[in-house]
N, C-alpha and C. Protein backbone atom coordinates (compact mmCIF):
# COMPACT_ATOMS: atom_id res chain seq x y z
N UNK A 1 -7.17 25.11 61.55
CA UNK A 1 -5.73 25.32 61.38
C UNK A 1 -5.02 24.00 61.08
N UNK A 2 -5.68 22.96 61.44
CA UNK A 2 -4.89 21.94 61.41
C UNK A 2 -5.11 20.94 60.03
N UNK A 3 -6.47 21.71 59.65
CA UNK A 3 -6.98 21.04 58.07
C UNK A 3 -5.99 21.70 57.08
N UNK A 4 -5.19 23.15 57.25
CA UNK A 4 -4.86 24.23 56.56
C UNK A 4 -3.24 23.60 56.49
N UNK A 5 -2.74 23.30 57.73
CA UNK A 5 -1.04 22.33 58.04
C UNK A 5 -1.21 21.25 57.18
N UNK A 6 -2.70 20.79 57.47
CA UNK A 6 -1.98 19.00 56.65
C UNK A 6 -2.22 19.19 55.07
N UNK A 7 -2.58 20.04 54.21
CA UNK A 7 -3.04 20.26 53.53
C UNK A 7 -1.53 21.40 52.71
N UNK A 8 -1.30 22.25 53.37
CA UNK A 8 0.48 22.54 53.28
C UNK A 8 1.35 21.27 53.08
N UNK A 9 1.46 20.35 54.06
CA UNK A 9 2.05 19.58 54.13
C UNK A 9 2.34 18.75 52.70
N UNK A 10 0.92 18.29 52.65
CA UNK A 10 0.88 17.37 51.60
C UNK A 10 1.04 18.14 49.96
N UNK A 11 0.97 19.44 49.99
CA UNK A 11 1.41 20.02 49.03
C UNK A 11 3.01 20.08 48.79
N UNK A 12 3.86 19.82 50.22
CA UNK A 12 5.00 20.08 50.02
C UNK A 12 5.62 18.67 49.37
N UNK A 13 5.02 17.91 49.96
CA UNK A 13 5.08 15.89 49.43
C UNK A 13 5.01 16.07 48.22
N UNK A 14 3.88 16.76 47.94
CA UNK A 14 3.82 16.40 46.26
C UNK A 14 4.83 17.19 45.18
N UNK A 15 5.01 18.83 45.78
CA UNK A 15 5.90 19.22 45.20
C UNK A 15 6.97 18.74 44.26
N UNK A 16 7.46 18.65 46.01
CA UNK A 16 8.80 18.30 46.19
C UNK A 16 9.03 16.57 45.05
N UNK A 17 7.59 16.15 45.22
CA UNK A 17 8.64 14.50 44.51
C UNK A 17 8.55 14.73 43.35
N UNK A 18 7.39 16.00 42.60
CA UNK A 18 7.45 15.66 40.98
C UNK A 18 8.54 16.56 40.41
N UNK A 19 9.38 17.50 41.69
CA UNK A 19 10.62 18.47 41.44
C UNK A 19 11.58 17.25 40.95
N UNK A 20 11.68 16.55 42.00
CA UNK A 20 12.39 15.45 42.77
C UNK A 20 12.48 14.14 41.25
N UNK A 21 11.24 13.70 40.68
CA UNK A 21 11.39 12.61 39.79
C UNK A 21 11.35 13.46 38.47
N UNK A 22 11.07 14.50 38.44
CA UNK A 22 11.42 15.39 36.83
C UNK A 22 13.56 15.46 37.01
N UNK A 23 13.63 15.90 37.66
CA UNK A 23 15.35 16.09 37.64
C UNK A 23 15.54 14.71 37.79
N UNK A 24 15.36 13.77 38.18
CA UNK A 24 16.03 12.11 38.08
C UNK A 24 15.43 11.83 36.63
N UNK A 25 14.04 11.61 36.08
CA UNK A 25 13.99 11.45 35.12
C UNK A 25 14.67 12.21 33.76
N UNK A 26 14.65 13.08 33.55
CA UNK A 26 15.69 14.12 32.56
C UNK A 26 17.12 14.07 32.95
N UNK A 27 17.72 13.63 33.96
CA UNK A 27 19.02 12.95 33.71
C UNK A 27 19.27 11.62 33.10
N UNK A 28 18.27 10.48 33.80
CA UNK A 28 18.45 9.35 33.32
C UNK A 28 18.29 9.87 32.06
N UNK A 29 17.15 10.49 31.13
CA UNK A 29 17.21 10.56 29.94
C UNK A 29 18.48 10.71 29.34
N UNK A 30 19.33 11.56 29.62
CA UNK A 30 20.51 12.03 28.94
C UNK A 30 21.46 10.98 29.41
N UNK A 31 21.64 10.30 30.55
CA UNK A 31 22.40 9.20 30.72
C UNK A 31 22.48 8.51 30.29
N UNK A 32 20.97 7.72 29.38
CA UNK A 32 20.94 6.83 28.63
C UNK A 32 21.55 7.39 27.43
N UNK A 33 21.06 8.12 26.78
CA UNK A 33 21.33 8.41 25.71
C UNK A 33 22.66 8.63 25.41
N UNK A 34 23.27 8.93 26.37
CA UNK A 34 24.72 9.60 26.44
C UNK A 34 25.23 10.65 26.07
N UNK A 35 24.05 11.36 25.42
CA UNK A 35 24.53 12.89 25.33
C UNK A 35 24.44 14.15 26.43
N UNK A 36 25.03 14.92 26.94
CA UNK A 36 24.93 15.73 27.88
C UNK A 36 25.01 17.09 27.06
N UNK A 37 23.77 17.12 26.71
CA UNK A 37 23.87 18.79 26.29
C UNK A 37 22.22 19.25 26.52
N UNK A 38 21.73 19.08 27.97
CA UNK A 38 20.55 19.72 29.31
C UNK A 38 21.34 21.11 29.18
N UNK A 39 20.60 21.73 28.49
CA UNK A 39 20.50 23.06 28.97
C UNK A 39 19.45 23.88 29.57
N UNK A 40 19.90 23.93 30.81
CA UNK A 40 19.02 24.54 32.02
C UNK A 40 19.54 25.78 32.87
N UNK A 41 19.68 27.04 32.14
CA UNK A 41 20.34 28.34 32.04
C UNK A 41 20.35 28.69 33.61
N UNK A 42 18.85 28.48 34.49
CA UNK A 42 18.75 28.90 35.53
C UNK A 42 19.77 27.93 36.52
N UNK A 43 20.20 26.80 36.42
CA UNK A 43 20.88 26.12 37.20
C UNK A 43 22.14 26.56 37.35
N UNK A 44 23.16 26.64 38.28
CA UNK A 44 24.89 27.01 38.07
C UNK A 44 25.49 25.85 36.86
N UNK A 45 25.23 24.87 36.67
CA UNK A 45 26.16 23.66 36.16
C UNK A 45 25.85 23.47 34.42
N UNK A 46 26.99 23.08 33.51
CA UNK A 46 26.54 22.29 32.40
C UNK A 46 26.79 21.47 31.56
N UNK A 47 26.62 21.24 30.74
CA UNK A 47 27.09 20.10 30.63
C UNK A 47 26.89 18.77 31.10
N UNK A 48 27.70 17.68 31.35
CA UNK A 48 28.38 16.44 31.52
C UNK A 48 27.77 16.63 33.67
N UNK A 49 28.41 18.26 34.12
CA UNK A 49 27.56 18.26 35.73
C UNK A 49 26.85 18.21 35.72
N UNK A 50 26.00 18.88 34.69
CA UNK A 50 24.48 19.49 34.99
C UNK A 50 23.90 17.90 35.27
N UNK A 51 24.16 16.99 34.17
CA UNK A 51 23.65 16.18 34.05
C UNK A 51 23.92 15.13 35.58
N UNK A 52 24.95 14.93 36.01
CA UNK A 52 25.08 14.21 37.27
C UNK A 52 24.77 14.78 38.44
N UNK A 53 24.48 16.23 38.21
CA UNK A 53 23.74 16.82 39.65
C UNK A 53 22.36 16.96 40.06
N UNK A 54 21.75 16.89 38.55
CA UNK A 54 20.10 16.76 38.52
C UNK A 54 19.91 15.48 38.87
N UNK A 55 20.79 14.48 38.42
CA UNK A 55 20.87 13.15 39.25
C UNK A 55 20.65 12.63 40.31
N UNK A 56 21.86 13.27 41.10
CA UNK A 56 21.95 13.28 42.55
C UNK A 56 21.16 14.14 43.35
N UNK A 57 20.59 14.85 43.18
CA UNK A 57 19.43 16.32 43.47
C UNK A 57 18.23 15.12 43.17
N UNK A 58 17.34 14.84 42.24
CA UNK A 58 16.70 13.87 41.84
C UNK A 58 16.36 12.98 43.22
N UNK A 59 17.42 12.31 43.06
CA UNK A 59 17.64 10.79 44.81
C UNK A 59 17.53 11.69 45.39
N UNK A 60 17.87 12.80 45.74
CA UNK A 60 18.32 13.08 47.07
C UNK A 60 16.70 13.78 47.48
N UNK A 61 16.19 14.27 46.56
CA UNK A 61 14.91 15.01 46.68
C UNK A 61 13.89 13.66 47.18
N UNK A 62 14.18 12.77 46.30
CA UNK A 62 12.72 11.65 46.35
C UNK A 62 12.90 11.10 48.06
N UNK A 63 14.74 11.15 48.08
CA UNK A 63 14.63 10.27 49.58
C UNK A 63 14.45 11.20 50.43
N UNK A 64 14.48 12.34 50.46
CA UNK A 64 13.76 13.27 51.59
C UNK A 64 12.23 13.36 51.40
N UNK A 65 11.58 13.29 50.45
CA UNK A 65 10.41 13.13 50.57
C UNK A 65 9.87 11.77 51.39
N UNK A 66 10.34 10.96 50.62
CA UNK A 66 9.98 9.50 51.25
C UNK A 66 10.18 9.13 52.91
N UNK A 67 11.27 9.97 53.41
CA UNK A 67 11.60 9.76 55.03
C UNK A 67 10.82 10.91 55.56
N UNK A 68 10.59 12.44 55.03
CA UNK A 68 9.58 12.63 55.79
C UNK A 68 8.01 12.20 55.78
N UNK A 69 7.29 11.74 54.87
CA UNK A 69 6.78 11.29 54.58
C UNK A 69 6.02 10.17 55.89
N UNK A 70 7.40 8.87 56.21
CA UNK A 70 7.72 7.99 56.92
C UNK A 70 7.84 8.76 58.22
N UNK A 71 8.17 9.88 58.65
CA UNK A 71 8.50 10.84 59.66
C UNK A 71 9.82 10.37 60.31
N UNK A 72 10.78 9.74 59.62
CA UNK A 72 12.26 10.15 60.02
C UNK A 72 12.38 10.95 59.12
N UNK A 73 13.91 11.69 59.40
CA UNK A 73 14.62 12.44 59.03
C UNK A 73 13.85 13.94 58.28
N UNK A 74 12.83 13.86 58.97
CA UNK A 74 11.99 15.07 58.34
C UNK A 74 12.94 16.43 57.92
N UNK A 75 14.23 16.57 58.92
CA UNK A 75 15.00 17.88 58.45
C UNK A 75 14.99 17.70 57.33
N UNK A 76 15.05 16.38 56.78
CA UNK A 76 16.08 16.62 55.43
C UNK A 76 14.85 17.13 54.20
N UNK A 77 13.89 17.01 54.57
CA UNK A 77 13.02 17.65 53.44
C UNK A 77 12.57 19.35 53.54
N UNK A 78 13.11 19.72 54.72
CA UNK A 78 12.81 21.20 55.39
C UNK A 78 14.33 21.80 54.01
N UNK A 79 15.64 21.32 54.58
CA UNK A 79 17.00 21.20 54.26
C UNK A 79 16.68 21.49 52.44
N UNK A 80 16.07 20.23 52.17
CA UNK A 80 15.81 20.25 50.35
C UNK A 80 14.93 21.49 50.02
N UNK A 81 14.05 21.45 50.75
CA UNK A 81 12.86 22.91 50.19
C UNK A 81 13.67 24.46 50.37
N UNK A 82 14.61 24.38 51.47
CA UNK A 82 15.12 25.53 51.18
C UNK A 82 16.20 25.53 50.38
N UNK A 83 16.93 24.82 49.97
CA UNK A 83 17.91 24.55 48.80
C UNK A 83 16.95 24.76 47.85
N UNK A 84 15.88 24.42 47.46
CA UNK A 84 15.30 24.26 46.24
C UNK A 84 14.83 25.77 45.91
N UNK A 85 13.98 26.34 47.06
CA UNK A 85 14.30 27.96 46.91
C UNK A 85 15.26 28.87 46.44
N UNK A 86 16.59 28.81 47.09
CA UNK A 86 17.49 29.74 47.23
C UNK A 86 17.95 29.63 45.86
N UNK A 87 18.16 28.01 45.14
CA UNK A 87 18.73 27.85 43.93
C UNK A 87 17.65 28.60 42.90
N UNK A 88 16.44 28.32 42.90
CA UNK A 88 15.61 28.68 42.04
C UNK A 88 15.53 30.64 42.18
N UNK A 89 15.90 30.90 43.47
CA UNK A 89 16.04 32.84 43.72
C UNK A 89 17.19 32.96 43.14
N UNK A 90 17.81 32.20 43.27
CA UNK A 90 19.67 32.76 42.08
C UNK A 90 19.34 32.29 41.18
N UNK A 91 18.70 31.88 40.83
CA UNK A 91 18.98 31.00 38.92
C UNK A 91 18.53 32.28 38.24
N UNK A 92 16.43 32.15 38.90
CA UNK A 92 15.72 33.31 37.97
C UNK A 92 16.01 34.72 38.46
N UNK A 93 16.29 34.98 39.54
CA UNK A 93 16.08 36.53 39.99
C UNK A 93 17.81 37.19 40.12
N UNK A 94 17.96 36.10 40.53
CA UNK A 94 19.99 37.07 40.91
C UNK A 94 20.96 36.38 40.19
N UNK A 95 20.60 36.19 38.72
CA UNK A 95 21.50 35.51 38.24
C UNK A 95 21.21 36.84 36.22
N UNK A 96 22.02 36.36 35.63
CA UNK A 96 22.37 36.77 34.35
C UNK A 96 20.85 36.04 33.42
N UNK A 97 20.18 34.99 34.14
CA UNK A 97 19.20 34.63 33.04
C UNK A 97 18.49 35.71 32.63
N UNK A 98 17.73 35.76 31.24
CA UNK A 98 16.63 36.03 30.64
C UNK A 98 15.28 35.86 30.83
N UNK A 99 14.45 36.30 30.51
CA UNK A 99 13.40 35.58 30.54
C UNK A 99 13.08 36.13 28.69
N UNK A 100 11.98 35.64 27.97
CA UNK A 100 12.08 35.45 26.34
C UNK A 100 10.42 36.23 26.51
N UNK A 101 9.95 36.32 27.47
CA UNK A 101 8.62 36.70 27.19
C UNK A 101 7.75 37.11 28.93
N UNK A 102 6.99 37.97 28.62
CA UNK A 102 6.59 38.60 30.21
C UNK A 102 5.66 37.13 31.04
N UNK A 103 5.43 36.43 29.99
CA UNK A 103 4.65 34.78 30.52
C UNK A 103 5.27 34.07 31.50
N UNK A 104 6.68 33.63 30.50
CA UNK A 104 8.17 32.78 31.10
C UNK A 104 8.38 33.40 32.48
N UNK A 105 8.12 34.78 32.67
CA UNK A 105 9.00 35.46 33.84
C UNK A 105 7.91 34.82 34.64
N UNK A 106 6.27 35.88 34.62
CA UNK A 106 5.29 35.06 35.51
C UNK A 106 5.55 34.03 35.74
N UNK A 107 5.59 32.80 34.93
CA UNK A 107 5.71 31.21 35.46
C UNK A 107 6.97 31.07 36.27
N UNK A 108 8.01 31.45 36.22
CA UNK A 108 9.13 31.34 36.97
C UNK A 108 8.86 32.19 38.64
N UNK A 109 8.03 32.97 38.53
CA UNK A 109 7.73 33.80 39.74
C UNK A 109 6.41 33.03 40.56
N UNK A 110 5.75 32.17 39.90
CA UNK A 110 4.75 30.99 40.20
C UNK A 110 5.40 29.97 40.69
N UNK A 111 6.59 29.30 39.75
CA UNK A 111 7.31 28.45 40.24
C UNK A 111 7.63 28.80 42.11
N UNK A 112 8.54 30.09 41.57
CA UNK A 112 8.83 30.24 42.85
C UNK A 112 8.03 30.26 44.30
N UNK A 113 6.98 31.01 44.11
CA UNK A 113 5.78 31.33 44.77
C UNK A 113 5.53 29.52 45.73
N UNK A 114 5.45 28.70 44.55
CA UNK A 114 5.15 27.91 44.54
C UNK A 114 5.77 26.79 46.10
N UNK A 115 7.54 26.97 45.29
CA UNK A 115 8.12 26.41 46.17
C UNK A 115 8.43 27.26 47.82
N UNK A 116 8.21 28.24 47.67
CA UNK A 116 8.17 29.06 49.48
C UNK A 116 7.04 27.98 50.26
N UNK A 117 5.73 28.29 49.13
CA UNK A 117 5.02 27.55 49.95
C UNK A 117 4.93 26.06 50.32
N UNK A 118 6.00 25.40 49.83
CA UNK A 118 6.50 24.05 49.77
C UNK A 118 7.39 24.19 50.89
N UNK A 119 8.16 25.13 50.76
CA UNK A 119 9.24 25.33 51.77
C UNK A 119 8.31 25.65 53.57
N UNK A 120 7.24 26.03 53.07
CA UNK A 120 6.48 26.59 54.36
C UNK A 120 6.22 25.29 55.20
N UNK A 121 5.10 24.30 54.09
CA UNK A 121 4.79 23.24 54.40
C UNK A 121 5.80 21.89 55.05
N UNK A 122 6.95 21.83 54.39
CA UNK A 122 7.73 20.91 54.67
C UNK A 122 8.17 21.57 56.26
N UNK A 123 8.30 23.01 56.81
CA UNK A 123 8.66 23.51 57.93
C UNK A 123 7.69 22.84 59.01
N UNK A 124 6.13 22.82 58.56
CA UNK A 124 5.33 22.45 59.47
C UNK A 124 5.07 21.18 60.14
N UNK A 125 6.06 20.62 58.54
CA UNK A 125 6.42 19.09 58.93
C UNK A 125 7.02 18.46 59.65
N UNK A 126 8.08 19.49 59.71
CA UNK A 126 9.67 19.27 60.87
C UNK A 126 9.32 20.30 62.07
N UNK A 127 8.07 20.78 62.38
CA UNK A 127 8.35 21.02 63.48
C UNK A 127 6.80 19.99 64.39
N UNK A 128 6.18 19.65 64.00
CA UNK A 128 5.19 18.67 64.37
C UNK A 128 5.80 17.06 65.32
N UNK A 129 4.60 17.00 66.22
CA UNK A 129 5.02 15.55 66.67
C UNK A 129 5.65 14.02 66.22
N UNK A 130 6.46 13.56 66.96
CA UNK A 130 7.23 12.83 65.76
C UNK A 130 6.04 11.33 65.52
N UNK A 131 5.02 11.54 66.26
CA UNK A 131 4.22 10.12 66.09
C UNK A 131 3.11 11.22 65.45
N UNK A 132 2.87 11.85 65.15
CA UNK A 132 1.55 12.46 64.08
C UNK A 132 1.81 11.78 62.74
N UNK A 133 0.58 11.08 62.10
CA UNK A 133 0.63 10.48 60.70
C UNK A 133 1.02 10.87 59.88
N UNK A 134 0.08 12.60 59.30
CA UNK A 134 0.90 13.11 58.61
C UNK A 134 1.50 14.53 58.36
């Protein structure tokens, strides 16, 4: 059981940072460039926001990874995984998006799949000893 936790765990680490440095990287992209036209249908925001919230979502993802990781502030990566859920259950499932092909939908239902079990892992994280490695 405890090979099966750290092994969750470290799935949620990894998740979470390439969620975490894909939304910081694809903003900086558009920051540099200076155009803001990220269109990312499943997100609420667009535009000129979209672009400064994938930003701040981005940091905010990497530094919750990095402190639980470190084992402070472990809520805050429990906090991000379920934000990262609920947004991704309204974007694809309770929202007006499309999907263009029965593939797109699967992968978005993988995605999701994906992040519960991120969301599971990061739980096992924040509820574990605060001197356990990892």
């Amino acid at each position: 059981m405890r090979f099966a936790g750290a092994v969750m765990r470290i799935f949620s680490y990894l998740f979470h940072a390439f969620l975490a440095f894909f939304l910081f990287g694809v903003s900086m992209l558009a920051l540099l460039n200076g155009t803001h036209n990220l269109k990312m249908s499943m997100l609420p925001w667009e535009g000129k926001s979209l672009t400064f919230w994938m930003l701040a979502l981005g940091l905010f993802g990497l530094a919750s990874v990095w402190l639980a990781v470190r084992g402070t502030l472990r809520i805050l990566l429990l906090v991000w995984s379920v934000a990262v859920v609920l947004v991704l259950l309204r974007g694809y499932i309770f929202s007006a998006y499309h999907f263009r092909t029965f593939g797109s939908f699967l992968n978005a239902i993988w995605f999701i799949l994906a992040a519960v079990l991120a969301a599971l892992g990061s739980w096992l994280r924040y509820r574990e000893p605060v001197n356990h490695p990892l």
